[in-house]
N, C-alpha and C. Protein backbone atom coordinates (compact mmCIF):
# COMPACT_ATOMS: atom_id res chain seq x y z
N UNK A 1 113.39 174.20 66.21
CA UNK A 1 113.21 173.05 67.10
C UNK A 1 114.12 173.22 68.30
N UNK A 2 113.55 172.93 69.38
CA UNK A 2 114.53 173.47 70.51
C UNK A 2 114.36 172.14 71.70
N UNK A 3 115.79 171.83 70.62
CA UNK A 3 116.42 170.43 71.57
C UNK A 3 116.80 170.66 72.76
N UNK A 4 117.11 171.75 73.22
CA UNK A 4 117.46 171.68 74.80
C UNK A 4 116.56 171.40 75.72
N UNK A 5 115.57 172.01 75.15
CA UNK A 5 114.32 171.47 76.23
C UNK A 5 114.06 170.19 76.45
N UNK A 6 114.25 169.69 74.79
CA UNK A 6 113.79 167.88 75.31
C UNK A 6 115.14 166.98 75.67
N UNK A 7 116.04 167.60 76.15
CA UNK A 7 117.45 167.21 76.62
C UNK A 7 117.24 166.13 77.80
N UNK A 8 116.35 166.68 78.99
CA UNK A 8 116.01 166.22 80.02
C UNK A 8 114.94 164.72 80.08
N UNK A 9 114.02 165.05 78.67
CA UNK A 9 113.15 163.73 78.77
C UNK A 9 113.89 162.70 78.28
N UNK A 10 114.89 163.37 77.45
CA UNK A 10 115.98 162.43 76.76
C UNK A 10 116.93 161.13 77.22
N UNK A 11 117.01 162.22 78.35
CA UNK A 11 118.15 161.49 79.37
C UNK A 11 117.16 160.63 80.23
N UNK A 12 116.32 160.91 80.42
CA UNK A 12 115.63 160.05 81.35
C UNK A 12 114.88 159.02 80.67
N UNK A 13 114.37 159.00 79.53
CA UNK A 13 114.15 157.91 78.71
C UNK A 13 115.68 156.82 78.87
N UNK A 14 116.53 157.63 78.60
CA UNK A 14 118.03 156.97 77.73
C UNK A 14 117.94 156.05 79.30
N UNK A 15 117.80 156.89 80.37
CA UNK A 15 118.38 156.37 81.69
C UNK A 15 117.65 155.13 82.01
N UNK A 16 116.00 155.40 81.59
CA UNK A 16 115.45 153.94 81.82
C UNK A 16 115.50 153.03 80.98
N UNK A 17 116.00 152.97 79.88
CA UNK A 17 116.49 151.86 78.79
C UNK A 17 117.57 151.61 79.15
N UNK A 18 118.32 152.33 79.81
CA UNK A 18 119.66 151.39 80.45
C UNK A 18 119.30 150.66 81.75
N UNK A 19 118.68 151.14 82.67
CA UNK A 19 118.29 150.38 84.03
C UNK A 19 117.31 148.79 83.05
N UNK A 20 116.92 149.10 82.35
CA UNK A 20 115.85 147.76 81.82
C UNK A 20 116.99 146.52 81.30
N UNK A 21 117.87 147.35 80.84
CA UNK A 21 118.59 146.65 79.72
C UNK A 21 119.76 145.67 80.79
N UNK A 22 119.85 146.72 82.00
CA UNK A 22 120.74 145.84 82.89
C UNK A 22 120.12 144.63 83.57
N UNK A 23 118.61 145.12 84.39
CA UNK A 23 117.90 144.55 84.64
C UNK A 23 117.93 142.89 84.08
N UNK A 24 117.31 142.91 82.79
CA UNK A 24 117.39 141.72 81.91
C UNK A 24 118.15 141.10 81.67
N UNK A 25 120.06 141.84 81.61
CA UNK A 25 120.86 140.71 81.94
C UNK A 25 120.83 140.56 83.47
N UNK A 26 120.95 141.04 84.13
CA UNK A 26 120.50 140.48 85.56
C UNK A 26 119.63 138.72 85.40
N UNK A 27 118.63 139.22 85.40
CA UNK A 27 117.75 138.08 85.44
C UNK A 27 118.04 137.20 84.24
N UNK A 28 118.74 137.35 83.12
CA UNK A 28 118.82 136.64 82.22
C UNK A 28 119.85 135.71 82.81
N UNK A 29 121.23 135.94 84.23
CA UNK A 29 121.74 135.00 84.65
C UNK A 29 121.07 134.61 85.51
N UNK A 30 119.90 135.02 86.23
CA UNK A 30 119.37 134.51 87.39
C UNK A 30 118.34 132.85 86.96
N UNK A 31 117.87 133.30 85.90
CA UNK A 31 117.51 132.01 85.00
C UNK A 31 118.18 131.24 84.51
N UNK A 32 119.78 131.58 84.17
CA UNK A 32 120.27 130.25 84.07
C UNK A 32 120.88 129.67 84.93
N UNK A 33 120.97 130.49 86.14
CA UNK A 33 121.56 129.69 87.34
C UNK A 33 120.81 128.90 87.71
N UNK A 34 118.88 129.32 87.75
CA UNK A 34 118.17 128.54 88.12
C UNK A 34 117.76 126.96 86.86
N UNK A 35 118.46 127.40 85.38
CA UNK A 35 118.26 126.05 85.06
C UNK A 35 119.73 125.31 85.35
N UNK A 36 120.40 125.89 85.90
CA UNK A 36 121.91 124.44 85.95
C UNK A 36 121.11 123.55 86.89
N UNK A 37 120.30 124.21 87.85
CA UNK A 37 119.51 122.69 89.09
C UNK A 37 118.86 121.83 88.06
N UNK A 38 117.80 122.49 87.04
CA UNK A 38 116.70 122.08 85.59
C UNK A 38 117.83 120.86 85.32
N UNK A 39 118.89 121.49 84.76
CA UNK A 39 119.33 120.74 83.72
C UNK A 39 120.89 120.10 84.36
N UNK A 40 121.24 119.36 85.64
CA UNK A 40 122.12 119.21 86.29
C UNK A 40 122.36 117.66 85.76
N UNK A 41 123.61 117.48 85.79
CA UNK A 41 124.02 115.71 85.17
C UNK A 41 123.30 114.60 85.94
N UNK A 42 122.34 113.67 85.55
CA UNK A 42 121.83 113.11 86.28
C UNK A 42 121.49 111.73 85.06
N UNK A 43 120.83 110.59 85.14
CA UNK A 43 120.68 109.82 84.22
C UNK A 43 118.85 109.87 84.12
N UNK A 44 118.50 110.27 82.93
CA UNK A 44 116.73 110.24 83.03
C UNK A 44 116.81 108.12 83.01
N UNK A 45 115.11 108.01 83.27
CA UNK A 45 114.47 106.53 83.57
C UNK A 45 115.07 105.92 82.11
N UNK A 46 115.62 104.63 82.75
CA UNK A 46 115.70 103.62 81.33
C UNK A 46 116.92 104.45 80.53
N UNK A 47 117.85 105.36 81.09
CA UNK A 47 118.68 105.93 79.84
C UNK A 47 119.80 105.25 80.24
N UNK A 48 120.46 104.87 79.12
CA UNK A 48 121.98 104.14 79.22
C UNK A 48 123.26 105.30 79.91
N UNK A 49 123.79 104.35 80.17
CA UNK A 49 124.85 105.17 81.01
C UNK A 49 126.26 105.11 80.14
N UNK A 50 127.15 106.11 80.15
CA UNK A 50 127.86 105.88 79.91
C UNK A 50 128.96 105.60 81.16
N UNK A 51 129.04 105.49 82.18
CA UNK A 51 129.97 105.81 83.23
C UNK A 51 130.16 104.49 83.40
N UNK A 52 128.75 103.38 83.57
CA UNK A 52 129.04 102.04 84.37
C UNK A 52 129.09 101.15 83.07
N UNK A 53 130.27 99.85 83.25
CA UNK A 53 131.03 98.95 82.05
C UNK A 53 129.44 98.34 81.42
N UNK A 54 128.39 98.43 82.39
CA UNK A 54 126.85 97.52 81.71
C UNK A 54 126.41 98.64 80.92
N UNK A 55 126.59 99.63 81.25
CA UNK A 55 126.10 100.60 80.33
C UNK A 55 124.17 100.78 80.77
N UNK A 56 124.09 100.52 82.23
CA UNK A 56 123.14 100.41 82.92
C UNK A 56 123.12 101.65 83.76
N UNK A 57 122.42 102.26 83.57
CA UNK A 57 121.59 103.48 84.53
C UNK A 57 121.16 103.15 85.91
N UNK A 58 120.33 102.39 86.03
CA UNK A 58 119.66 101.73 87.45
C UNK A 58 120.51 100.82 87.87
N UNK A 59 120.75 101.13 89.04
CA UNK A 59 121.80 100.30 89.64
C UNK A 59 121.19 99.67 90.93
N UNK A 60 121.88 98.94 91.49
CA UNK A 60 121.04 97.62 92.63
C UNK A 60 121.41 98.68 93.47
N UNK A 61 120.32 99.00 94.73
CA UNK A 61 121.38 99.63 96.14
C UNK A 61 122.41 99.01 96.53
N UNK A 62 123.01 100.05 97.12
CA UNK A 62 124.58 99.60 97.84
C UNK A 62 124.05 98.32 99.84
N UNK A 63 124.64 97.71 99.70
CA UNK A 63 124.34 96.19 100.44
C UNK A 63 123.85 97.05 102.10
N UNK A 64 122.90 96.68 102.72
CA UNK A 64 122.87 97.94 103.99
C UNK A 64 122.21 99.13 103.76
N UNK A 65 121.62 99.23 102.77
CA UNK A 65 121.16 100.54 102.54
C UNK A 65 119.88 100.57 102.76
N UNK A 66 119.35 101.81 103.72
CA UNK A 66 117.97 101.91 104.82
C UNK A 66 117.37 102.73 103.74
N UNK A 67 115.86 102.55 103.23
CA UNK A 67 115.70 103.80 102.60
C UNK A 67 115.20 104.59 104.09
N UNK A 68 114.79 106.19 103.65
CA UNK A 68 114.21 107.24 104.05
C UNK A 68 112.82 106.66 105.12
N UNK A 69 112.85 106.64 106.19
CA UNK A 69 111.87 106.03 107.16
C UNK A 69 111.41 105.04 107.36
N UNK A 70 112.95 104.05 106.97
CA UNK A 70 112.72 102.60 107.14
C UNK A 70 113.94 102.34 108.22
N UNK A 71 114.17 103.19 108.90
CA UNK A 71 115.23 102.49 110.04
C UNK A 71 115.21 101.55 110.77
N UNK A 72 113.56 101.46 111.39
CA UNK A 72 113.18 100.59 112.03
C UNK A 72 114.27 99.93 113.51
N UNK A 73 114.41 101.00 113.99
CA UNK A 73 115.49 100.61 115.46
C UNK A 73 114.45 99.50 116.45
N UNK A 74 112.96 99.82 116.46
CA UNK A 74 112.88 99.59 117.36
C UNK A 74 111.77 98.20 117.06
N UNK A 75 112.70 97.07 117.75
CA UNK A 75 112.41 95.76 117.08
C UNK A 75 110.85 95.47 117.58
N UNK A 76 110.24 95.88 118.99
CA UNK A 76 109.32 95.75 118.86
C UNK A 76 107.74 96.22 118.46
N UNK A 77 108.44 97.13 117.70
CA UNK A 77 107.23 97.91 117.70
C UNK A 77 107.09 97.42 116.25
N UNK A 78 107.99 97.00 115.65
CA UNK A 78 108.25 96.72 113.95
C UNK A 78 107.40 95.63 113.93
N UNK A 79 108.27 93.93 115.00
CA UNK A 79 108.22 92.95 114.52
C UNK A 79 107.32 92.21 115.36
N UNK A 80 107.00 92.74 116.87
CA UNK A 80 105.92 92.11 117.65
C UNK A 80 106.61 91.60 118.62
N UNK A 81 107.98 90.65 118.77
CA UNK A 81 108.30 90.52 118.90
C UNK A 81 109.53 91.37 120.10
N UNK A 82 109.49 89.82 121.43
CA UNK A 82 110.82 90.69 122.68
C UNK A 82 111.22 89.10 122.43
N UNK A 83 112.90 89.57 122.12
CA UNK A 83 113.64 88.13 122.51
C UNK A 83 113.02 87.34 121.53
N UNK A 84 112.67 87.25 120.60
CA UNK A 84 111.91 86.10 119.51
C UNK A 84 110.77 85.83 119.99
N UNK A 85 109.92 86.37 121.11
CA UNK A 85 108.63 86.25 121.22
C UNK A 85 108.07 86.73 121.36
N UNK A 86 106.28 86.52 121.27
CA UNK A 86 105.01 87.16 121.05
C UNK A 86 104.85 87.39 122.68
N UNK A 87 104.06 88.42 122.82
CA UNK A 87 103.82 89.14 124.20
C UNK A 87 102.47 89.96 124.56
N UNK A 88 101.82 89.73 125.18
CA UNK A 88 100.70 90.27 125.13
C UNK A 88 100.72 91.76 126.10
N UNK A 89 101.25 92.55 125.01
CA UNK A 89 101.46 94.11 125.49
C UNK A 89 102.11 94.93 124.32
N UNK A 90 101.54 95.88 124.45
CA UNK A 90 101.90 97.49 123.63
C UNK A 90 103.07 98.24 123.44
N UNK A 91 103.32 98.70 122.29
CA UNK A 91 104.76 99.27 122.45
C UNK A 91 104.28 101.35 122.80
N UNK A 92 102.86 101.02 123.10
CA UNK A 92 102.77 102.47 123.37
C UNK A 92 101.57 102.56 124.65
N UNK A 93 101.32 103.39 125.16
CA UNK A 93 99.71 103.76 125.64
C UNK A 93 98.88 103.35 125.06
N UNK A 94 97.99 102.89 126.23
CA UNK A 94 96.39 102.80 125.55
C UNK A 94 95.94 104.27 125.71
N UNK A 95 94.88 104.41 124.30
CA UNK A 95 94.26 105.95 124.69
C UNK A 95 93.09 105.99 124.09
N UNK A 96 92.20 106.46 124.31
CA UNK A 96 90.85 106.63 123.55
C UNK A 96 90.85 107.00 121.78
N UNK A 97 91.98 108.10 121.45
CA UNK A 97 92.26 108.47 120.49
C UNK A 97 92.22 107.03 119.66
N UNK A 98 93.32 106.23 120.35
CA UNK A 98 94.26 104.89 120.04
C UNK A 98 93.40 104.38 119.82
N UNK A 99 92.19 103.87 120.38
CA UNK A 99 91.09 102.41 120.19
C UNK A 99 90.84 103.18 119.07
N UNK A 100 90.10 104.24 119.33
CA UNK A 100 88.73 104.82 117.86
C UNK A 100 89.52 104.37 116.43
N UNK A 101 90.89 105.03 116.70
CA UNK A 101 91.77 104.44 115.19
C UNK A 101 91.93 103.11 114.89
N UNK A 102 91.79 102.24 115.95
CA UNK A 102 92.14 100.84 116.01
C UNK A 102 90.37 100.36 115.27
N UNK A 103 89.49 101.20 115.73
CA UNK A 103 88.30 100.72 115.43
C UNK A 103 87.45 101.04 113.60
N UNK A 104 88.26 102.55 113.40
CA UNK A 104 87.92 102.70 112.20
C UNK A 104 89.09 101.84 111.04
N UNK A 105 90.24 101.10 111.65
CA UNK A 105 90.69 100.44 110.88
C UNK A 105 90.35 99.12 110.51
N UNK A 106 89.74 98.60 111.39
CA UNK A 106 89.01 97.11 112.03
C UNK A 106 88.21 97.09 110.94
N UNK A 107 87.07 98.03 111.06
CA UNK A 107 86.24 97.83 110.39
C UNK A 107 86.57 98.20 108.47
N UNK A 108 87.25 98.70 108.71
CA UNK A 108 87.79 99.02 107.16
C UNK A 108 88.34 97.27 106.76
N UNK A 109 89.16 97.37 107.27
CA UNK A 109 90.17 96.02 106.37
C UNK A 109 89.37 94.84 107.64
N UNK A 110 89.19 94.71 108.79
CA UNK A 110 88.74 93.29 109.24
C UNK A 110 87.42 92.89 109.05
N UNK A 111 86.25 93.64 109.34
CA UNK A 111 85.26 93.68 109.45
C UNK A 111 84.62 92.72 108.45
N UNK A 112 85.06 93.13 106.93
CA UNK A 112 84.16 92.25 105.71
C UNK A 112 84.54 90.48 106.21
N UNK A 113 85.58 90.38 106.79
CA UNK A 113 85.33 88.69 107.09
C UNK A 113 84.88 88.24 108.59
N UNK A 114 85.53 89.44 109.20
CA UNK A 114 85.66 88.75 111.06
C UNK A 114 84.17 89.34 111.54
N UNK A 115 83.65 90.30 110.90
CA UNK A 115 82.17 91.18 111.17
C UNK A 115 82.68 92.02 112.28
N UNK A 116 81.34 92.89 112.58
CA UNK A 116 81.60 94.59 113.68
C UNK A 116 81.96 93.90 114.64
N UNK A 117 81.80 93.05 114.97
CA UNK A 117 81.56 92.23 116.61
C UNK A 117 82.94 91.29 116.78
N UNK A 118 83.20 90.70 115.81
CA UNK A 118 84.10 89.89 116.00
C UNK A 118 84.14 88.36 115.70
N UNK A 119 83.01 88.10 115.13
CA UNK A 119 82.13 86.46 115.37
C UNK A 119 82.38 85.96 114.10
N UNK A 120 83.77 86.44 113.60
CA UNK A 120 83.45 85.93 111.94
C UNK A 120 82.57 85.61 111.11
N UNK A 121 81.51 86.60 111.12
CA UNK A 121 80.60 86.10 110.63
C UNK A 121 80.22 87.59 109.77
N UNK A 122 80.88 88.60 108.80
CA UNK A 122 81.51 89.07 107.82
C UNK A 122 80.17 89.13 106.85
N UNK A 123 80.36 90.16 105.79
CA UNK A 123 79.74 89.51 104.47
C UNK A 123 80.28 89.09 103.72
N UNK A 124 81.78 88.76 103.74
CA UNK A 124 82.26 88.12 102.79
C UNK A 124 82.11 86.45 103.45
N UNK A 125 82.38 86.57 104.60
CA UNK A 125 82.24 84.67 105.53
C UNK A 125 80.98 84.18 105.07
N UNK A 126 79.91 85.30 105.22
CA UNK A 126 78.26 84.77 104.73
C UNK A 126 78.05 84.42 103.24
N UNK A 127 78.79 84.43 102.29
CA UNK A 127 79.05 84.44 101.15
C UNK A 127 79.47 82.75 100.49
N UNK A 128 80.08 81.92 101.87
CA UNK A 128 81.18 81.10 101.79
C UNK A 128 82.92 80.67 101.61
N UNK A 129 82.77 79.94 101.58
CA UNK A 129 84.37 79.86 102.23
C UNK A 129 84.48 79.29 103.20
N UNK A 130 85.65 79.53 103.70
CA UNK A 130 86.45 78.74 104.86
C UNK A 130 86.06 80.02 105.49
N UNK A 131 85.63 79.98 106.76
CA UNK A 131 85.14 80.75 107.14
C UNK A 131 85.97 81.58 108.39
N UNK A 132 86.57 82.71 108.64
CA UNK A 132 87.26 83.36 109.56
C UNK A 132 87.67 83.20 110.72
N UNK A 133 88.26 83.24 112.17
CA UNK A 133 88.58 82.95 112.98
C UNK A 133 87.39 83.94 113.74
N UNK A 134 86.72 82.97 114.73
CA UNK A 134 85.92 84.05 116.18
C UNK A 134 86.81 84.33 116.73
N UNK A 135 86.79 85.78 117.11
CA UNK A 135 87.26 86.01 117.99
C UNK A 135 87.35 86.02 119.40
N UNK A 136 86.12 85.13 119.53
CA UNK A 136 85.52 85.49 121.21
C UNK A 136 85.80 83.86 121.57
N UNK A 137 86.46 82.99 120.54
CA UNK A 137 86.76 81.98 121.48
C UNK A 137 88.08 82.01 122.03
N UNK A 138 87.42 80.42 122.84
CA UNK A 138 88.78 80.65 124.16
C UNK A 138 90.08 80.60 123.65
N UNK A 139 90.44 80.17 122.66
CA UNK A 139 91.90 79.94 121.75
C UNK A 139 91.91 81.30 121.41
N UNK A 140 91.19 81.98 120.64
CA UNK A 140 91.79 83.57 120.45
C UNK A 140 92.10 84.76 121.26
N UNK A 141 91.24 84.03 122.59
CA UNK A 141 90.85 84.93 123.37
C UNK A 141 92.09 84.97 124.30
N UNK A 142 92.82 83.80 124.43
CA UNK A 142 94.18 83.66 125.15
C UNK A 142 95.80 83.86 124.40
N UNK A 143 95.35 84.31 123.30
CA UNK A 143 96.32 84.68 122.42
C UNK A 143 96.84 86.40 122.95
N UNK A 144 98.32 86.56 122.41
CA UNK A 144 98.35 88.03 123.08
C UNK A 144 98.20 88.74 122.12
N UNK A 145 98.41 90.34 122.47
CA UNK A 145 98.16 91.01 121.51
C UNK A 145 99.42 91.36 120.25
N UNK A 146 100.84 90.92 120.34
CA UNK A 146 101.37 90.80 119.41
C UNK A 146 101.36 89.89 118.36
N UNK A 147 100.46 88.67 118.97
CA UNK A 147 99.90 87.32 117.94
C UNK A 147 98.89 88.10 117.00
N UNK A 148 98.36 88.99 117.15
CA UNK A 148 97.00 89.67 116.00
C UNK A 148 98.33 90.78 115.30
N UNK A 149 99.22 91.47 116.34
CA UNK A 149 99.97 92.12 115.10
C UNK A 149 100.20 91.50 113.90
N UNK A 150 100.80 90.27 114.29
CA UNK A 150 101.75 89.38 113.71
C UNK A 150 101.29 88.34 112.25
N UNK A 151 100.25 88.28 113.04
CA UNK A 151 98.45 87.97 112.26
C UNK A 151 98.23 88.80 110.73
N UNK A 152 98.15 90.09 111.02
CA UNK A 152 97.92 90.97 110.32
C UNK A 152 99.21 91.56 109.59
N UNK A 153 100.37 91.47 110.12
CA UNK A 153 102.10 91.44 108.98
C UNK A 153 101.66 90.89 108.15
N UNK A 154 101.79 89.65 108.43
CA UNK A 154 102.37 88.57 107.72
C UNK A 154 100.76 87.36 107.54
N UNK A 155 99.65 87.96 107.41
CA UNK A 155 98.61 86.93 106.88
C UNK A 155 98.94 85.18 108.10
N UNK A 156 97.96 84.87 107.45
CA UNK A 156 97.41 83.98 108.29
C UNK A 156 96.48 82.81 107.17
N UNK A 157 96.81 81.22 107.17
CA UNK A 157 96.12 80.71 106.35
C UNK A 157 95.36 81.36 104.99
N UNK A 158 94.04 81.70 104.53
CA UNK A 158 93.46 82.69 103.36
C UNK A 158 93.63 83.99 103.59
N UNK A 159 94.20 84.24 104.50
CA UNK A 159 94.10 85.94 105.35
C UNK A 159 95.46 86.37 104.17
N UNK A 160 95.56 86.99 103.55
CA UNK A 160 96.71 87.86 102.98
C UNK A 160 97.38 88.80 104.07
N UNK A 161 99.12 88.84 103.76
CA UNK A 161 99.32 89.93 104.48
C UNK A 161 99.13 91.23 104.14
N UNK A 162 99.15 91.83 105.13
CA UNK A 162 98.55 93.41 105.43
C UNK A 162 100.03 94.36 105.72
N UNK A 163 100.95 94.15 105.57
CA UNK A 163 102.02 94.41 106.06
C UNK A 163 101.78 95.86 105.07
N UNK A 164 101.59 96.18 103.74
CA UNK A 164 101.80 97.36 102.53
C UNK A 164 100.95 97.96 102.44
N UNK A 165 99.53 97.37 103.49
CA UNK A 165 97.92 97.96 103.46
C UNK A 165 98.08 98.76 104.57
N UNK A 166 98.72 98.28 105.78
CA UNK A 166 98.38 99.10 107.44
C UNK A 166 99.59 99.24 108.06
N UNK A 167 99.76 100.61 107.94
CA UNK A 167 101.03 101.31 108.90
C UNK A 167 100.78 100.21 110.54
N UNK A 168 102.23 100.27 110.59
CA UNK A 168 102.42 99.57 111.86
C UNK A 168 101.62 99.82 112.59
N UNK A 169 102.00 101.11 113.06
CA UNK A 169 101.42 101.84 114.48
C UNK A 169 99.39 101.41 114.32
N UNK A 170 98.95 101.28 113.18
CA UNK A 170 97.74 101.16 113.02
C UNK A 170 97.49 99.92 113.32
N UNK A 171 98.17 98.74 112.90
CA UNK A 171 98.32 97.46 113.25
C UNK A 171 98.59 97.14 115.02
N UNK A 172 98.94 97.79 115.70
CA UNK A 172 98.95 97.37 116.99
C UNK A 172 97.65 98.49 117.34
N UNK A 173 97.00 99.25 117.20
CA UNK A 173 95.62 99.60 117.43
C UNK A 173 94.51 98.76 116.85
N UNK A 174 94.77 98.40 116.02
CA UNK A 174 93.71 97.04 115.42
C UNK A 174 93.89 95.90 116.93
N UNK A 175 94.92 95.51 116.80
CA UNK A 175 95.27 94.59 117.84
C UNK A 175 94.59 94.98 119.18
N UNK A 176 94.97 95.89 119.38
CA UNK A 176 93.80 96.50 120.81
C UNK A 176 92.63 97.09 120.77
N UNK A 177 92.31 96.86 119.58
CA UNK A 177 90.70 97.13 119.67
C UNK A 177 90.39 95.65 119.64
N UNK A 178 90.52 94.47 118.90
CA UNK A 178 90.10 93.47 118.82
C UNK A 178 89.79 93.07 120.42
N UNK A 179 91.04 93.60 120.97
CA UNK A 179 90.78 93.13 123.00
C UNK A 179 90.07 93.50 123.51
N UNK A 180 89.38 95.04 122.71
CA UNK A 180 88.56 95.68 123.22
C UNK A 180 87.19 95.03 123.49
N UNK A 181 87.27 94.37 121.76
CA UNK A 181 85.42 93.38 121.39
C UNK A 181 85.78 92.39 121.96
N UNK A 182 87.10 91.71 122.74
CA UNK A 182 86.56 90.61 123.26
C UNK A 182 86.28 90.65 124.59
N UNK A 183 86.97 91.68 125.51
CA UNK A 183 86.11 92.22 126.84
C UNK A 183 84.93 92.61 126.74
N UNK A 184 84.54 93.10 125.65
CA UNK A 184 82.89 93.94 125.29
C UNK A 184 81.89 92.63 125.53
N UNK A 185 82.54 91.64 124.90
CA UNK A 185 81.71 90.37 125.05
C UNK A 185 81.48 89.21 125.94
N UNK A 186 83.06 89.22 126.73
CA UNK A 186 83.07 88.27 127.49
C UNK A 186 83.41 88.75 128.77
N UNK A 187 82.99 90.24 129.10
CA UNK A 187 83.18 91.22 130.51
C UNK A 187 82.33 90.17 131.76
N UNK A 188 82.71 90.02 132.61
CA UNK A 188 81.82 90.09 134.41
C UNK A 188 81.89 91.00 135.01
N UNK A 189 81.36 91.49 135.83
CA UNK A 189 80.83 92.28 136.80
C UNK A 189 82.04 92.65 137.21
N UNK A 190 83.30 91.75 137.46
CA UNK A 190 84.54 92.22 138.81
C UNK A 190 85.35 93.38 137.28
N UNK A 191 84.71 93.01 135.96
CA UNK A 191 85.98 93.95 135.03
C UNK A 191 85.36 95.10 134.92
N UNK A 192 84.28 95.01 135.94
CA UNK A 192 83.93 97.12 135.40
C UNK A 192 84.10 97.44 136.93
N UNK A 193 84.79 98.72 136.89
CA UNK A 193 84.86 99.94 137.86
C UNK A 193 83.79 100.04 138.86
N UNK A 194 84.01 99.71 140.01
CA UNK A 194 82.93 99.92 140.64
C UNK A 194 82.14 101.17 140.63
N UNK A 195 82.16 102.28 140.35
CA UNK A 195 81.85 103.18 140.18
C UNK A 195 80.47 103.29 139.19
N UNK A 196 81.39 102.52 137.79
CA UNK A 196 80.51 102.42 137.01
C UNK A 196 79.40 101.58 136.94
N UNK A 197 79.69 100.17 138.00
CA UNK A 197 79.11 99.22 138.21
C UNK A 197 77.72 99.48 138.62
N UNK A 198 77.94 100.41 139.88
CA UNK A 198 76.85 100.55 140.68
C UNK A 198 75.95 101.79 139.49
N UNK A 199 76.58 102.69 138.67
CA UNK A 199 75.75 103.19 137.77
C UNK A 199 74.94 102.10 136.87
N UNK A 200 75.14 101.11 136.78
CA UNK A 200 74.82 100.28 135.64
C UNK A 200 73.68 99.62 136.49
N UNK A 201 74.17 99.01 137.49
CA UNK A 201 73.17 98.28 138.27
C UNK A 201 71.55 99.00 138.62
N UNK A 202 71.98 100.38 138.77
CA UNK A 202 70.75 101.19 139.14
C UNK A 202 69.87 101.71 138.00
N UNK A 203 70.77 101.82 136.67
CA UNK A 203 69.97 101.49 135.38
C UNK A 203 69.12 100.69 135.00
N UNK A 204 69.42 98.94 135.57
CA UNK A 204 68.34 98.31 135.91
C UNK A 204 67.35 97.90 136.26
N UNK A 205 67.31 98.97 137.11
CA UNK A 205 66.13 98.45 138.36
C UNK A 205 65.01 99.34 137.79
């Protein structure tokens, strides 16, 4: 038998059972470094504590405490509100983008009572009930547009608030689309563009 020859496969076997063997403790700490994050001191839901005298886990927030994208700096865009009052104006641009969103929200959450148009007249209004606010009268129609934000926060007579249903920013596009259906309805001649006017007029004839 002539071991010298297999000297060489020897060693190189031997050599890769040692590279494996290191290998595996390698990664055998790389896994437990990655469970100390797994398994780091923390209290699971509902588990008693030993640290606090109640022996309570869940604790009240600390007094002042904002969560994560509730800063809310900017009072009017939050609350509708300049100086404690309602104002009939935007805390952003009007934009085409802006209505269409204002319009696919309308019709999502306003539509079943106030209808496409605005006339409260809904399939849930046709149903009965106290029946919705028109929008095309002269009392709504002189209201500004932070009165429909404000409307839509915080509900209104049977109206529930909407404050947990419609991101702000969506709530003042509702608001300006509603202005939209009530110019759509109660427009004259001097509120279109002359431009467009005289296109319209010659459509007629």
């Amino acid at each position: 038998m002539n071991t010298r020859s297999n000297l060489p496969a020897t060693m190189f076997r031997a050599g890769w059972l040692l590279a494996l063997v290191v290998l595996l403790a390698g990664c055998g700490e790389m896994f437990a470094f990655r469970q100390w994050m797994y398994n780091q001191a923390k209290e699971e839901t509902y588990e008693e504590s030993e640290f606090f005298a109640d022996r309570r886990s869940a604790r009240v927030p600390v007094a002042g405490t904002v969560a994560q994208g509730e800063t809310r700096t900017d009072e009017f865009f939050y609350t509708g509100l300049v100086n404690g009052q309602e104002v009939d104006a935007l805390p952003f641009p009007v934009t085409e983008a802006m209505l269409n969103r204002g319009e696919q929200q309308y019709n999502t959450f306003c539509s079943p009572c106030h209808g496409l148009s605005g006339y409260g007249n809904g399939m849930v209004a046709r149903r009965g009930g106290t029946p919705p606010s028109n929008y095309h009268s002269e009392y709504l129609r002189s209201k500004s547009l932070s009165h429909y934000y404000n409307v839509i926060t915080n509900g209104y007579r049977n109206m529930m608030p909407y404050d947990q249903k419609i991101a702000p920013e969506d709530r003042w596009a509702i608001a300006a689309y509603i202005r939209a259906l009530q110019l759509s309805q109660n427009a004259t001649p001097e509120d279109v563009p002359p431009d467009q006017l005289n296109q319209l007029q010659g459509m007629g004839q």
